[in-house]
N, C-alpha and C. Protein backbone atom coordinates (compact mmCIF):
# COMPACT_ATOMS: atom_id res chain seq x y z
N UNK A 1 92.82 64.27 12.93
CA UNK A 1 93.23 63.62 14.16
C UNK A 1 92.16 63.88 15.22
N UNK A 2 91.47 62.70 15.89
CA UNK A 2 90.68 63.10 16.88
C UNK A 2 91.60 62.74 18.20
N UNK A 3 90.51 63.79 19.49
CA UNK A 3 91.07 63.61 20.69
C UNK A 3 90.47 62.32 21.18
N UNK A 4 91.22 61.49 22.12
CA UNK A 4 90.84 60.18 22.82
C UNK A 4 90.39 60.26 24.09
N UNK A 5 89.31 60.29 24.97
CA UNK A 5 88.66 60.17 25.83
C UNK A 5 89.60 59.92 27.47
N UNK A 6 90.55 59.15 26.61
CA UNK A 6 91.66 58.15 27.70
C UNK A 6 92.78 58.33 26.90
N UNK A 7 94.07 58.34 27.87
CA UNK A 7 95.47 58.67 27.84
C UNK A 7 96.35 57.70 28.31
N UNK A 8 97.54 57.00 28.16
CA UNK A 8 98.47 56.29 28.27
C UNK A 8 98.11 56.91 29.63
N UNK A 9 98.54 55.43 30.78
CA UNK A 9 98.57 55.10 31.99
C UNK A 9 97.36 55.04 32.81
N UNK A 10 96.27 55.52 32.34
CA UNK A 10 94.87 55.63 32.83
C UNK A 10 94.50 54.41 33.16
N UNK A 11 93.81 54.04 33.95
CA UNK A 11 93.09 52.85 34.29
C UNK A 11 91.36 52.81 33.74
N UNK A 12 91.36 51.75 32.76
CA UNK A 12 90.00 51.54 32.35
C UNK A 12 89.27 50.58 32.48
N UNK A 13 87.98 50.47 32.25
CA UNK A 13 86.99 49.21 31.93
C UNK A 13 86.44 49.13 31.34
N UNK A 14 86.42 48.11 30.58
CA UNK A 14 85.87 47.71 29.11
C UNK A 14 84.74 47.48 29.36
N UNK A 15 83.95 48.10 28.46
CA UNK A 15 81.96 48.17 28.93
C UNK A 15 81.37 47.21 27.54
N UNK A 16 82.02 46.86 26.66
CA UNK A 16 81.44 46.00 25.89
C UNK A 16 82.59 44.70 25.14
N UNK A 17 81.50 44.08 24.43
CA UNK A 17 82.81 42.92 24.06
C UNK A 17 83.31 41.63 24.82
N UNK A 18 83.65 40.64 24.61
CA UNK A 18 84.58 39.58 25.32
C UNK A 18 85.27 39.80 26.61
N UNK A 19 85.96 40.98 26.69
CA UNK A 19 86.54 41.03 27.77
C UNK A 19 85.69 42.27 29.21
N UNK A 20 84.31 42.23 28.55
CA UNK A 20 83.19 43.18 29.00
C UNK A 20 83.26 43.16 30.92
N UNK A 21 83.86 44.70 31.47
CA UNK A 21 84.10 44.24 32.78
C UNK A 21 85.25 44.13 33.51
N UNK A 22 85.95 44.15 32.51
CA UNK A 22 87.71 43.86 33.13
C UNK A 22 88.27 45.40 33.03
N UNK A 23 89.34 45.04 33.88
CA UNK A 23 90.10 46.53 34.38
C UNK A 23 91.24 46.43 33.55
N UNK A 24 91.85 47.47 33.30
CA UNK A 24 93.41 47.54 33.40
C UNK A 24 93.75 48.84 32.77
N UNK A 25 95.32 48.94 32.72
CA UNK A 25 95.70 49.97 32.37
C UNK A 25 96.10 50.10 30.73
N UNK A 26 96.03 51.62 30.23
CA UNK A 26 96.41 52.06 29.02
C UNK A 26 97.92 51.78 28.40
N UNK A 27 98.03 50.98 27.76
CA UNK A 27 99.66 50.77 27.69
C UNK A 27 100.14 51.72 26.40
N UNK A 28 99.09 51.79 25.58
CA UNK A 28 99.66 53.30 24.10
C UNK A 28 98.29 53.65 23.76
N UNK A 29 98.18 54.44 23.31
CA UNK A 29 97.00 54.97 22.67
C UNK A 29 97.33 55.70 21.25
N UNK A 30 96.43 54.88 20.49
CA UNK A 30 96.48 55.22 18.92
C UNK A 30 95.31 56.24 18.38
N UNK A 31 95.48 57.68 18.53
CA UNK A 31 94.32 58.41 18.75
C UNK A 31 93.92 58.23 16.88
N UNK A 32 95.29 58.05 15.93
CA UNK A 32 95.06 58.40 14.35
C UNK A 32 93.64 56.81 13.81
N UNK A 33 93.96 56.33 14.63
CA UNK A 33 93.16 54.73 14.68
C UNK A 33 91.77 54.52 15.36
N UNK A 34 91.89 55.56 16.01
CA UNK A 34 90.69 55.65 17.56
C UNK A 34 90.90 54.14 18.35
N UNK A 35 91.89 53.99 18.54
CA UNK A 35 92.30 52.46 19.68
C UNK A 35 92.89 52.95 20.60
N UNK A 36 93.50 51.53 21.55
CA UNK A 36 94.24 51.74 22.65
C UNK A 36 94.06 50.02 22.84
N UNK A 37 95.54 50.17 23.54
CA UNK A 37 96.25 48.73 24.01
C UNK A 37 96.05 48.75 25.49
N UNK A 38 95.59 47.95 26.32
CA UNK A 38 94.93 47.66 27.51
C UNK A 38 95.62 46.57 27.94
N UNK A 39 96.45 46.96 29.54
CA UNK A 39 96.76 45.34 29.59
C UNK A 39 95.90 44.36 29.87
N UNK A 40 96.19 43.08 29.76
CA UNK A 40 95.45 42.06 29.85
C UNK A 40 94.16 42.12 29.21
N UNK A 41 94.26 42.83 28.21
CA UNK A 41 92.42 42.91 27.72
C UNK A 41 92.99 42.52 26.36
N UNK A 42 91.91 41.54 25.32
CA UNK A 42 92.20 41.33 24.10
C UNK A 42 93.27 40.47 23.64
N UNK A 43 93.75 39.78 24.66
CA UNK A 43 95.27 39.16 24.55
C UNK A 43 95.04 37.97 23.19
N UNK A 44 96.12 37.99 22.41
CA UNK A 44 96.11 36.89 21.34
C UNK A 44 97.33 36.38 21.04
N UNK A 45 97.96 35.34 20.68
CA UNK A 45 98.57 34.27 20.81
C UNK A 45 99.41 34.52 19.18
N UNK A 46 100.50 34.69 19.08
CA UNK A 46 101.17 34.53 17.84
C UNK A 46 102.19 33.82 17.46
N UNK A 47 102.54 33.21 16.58
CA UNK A 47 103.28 32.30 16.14
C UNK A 47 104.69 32.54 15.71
N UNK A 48 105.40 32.50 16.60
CA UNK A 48 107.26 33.16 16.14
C UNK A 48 108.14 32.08 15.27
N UNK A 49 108.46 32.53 14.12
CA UNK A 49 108.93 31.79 13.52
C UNK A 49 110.90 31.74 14.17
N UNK A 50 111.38 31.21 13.95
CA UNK A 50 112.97 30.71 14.60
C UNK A 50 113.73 32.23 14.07
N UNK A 51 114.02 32.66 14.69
CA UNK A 51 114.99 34.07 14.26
C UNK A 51 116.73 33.92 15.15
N UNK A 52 117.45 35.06 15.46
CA UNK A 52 118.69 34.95 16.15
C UNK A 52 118.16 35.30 17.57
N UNK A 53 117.26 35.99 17.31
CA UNK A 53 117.03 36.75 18.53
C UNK A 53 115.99 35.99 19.33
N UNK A 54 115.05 35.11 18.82
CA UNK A 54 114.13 33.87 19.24
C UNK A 54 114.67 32.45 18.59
N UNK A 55 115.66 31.91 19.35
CA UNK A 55 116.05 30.69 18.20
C UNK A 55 115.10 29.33 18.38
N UNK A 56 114.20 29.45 19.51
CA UNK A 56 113.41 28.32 19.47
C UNK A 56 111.85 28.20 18.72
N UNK A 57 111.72 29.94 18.77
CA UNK A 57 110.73 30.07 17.63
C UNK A 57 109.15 30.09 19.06
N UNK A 58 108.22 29.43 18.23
CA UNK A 58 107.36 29.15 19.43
C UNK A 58 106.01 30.09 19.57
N UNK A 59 104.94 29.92 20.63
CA UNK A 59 103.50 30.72 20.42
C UNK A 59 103.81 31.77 21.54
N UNK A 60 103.80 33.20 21.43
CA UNK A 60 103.84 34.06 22.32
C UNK A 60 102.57 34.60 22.46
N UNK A 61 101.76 34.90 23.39
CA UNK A 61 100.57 35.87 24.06
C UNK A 61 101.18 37.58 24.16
N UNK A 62 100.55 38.24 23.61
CA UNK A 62 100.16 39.76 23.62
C UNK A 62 98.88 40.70 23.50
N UNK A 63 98.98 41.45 24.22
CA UNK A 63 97.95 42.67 23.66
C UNK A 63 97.39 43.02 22.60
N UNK A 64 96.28 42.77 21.89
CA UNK A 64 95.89 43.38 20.71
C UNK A 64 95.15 44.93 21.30
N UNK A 65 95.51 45.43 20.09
CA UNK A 65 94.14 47.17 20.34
C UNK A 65 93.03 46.71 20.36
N UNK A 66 91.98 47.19 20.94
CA UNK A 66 90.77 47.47 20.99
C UNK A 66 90.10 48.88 20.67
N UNK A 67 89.06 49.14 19.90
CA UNK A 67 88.09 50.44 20.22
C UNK A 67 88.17 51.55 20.92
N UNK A 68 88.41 52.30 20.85
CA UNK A 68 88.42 53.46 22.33
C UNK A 68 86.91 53.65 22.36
N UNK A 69 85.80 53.47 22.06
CA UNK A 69 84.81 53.45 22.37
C UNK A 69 84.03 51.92 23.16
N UNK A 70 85.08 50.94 23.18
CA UNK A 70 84.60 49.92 24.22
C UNK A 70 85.24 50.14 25.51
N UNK A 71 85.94 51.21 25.78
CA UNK A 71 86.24 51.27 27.29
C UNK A 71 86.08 53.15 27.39
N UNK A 72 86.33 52.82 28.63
CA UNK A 72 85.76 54.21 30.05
C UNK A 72 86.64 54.25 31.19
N UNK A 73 87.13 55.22 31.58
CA UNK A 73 88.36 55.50 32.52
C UNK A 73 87.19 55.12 33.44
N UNK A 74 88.00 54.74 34.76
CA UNK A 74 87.46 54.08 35.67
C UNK A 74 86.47 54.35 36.60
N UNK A 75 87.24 55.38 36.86
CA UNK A 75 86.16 56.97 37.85
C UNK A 75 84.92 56.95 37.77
N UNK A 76 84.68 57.22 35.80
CA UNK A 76 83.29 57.75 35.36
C UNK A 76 82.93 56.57 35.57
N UNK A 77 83.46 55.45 34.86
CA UNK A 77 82.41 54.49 35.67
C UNK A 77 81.63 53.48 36.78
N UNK A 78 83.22 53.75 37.63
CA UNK A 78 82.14 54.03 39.29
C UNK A 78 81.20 55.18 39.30
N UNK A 79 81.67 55.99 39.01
CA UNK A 79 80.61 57.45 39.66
C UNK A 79 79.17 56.66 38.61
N UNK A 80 79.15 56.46 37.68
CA UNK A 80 77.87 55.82 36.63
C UNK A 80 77.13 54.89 37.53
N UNK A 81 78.09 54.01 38.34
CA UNK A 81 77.53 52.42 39.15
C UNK A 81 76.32 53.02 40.08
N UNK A 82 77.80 53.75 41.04
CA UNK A 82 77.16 54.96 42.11
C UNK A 82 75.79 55.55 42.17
N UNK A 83 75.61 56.41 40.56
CA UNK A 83 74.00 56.97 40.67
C UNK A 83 73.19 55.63 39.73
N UNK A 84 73.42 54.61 39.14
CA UNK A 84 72.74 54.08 39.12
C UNK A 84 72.07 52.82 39.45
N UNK A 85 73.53 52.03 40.12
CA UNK A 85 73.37 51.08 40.95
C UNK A 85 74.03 49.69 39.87
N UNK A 86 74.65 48.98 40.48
CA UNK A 86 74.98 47.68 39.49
C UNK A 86 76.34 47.35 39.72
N UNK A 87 76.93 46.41 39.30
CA UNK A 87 77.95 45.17 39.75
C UNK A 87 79.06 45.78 39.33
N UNK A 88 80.02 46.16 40.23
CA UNK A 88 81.63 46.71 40.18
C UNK A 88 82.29 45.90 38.59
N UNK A 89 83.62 46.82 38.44
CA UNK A 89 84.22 46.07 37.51
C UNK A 89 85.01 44.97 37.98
N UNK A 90 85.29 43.94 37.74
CA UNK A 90 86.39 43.44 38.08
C UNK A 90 87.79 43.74 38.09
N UNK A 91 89.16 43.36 38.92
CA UNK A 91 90.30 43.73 37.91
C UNK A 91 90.65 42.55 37.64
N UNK A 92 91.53 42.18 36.93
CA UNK A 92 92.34 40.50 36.68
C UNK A 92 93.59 40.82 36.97
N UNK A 93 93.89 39.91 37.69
CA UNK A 93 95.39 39.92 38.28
C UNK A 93 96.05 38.93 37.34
C-alpha cells in the first residue's frame, strides 16, 4: 500500500492531460490504485440501461479516476507559480 500525496477534500490541479489546469476538489482517493476522483475533472458519459430505480434509462455524466501523479494540491502549486513565474490554475464552475 503506498501513501498518496493528496487526501479526500483537498483542493487540486491537474498539471498534465486533457483536463491540464483545472481545479477541484478530492472526492475519494484510491491509494491501493494510486488514483483519485476529482470533481469536474475526467467527467464521462454512461449509458443506463431501464432499471426500477432509473425507469427511463438514459446517458448520465460522472467522474472517472485519474493518476495521482497528474495532479498537485493547490498550495504547492501556487507557491511553484510564485518562485517561478507562469499562468494561475483555473477553477471551473
Amino acid at each position: 500500500m503506498s501513501n498518496l500525496s493528496v487526501k479526500k477534500n483537498d483542493m487540486v490541479v491537474v498539471v498534465s492531460g486533457e483536463d491540464k489546469g483545472k481545479v477541484g476538489k478530492v472526492l475519494a482517493a484510491y491509494p491501493q490504485k494510486n488514483r483519485v476522483l476529482v470533481e469536474g475533472i475526467n467527467v464521462i458519459k454512461k449509458a443506463l440501461r431501464k432499471s426500477q430505480d432509473n425507469p427511463k434509462g438514459g446517458i448520465i455524466t460522472k467522474e472517472g479516476s485519474i493518476h495521482v501523479s497528474k495532479v498537485m494540491k493547490q498550495e504547492r502549486y501556487e507557491a511553484r507559480l510564485k518562485k517561478h513565474g507562469g499562468a494561475p490554475a483555473v477553477a471551473e464552475a
